[in-house]
Protein backbone atom coordinates (compact mmCIF):
# COMPACT_ATOMS: atom_id res chain seq x y z
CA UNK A 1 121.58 119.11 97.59
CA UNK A 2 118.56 118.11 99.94
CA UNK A 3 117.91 113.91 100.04
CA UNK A 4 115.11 112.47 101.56
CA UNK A 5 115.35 109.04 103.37
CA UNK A 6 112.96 106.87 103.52
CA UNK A 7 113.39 103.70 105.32
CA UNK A 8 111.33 101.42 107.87
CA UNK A 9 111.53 102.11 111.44
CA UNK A 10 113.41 98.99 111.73
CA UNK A 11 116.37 100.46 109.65
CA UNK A 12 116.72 103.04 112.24
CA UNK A 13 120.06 102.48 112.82
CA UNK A 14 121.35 102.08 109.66
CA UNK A 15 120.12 105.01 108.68
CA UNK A 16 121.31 107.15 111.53
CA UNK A 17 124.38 105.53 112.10
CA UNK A 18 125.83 105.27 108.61
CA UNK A 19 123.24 106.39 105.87
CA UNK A 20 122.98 109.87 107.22
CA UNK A 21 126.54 110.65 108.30
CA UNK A 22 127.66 109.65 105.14
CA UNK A 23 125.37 111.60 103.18
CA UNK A 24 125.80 114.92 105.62
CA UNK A 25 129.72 113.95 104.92
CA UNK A 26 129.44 114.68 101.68
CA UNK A 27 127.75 117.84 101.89
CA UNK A 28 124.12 116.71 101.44
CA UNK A 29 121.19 118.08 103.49
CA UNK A 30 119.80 114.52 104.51
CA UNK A 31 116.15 114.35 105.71
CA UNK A 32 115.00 111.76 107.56
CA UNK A 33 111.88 110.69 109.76
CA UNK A 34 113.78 109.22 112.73
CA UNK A 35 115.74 112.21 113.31
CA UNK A 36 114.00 115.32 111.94
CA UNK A 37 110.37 115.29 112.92
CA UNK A 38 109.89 117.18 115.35
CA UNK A 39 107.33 116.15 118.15
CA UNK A 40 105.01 118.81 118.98
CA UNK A 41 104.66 119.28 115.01
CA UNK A 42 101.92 117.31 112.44
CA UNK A 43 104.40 114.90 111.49
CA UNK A 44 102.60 113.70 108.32
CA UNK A 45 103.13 117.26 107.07
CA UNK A 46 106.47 117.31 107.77
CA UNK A 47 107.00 114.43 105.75
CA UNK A 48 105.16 115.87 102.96
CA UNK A 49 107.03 119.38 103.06
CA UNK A 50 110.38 117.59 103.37
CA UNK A 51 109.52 115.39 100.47
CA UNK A 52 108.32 118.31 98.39
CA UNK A 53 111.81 120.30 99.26
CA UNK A 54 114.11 117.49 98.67
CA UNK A 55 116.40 117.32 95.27
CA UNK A 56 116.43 113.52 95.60
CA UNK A 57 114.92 110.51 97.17
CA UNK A 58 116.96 107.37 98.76
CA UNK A 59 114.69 104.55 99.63
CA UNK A 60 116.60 101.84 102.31
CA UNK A 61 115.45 99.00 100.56
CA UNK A 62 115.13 95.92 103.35
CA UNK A 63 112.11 93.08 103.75
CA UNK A 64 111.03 95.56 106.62
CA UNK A 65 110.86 98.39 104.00
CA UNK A 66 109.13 96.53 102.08
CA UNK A 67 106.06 95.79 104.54
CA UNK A 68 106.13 99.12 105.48
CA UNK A 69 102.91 101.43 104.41
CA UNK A 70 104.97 104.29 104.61
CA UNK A 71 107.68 103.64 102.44
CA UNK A 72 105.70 102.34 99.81
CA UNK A 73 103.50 105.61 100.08
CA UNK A 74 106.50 107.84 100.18
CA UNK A 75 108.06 105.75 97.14
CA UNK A 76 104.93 106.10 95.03
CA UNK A 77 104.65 110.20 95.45
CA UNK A 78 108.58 110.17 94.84
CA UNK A 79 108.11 107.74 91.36
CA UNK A 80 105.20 110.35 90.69
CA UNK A 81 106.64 113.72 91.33
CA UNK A 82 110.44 113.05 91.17
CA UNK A 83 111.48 110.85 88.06
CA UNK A 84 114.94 110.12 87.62
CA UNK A 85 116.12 111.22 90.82
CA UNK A 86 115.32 107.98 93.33
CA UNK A 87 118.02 106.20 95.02
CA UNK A 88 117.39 102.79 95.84
C-alpha cells in the first residue's frame, strides 16, 4: 500500500519522527515531501507523480497545515481524484 503525506513544513518532525516510521512499520510505502524529494529533481512533479501513485492520502492536520498553500492544494486534487481514501 503506497500513502502520501501531506503536512506543513512545520510538522516536519512529526512526520519523520513518528508518522512515517509508523506507517513504514506497518508495511506501508509512505511518501513524503520532507524526505523523498530529491534535490536535483522538479520537485513539483515529484509531488504530482507521488500523489498520482499513492493508494491513499494522510493529511497532518495542524493550524500550520492549515495556512499552508500546499496542503490545501494537495488536499483538493486528493478530495478530487481519490474519494474515500483520505486520512485526516
Amino acid at each position: 500500500m503506497r500513502i502520501f503525506i501531506s503536512h506543513s513544513t512545520r510538522d516536519r518532525d512529526f512526520v519523520l519522527s513518528r508518522l512515517k516510521p509508523a506507517l513504514d512499520a506497518k508495511g506501508c510505502a509512505s511518501w513524503c515531501s520532507s524526505s523523498d524529494l530529491k534535490a536535483a529533481a522538479n520537485w513539483e512533479q515529484q509531488i504530482r507523480a507521488a500523489l498520482a501513485a499513492s493508494d491513499w492520502f494522510v493529511v497532518v492536520m495542524s493550524p500550520d497545515a492549515q495556512d499552508s498553500e500546499w496542503v490545501q492544494a494537495e488536499t483538493h486534487w486528493a478530495v478530487e481524484h481519490m474519494p474515500g481514501r483520505i486520512v485526516p
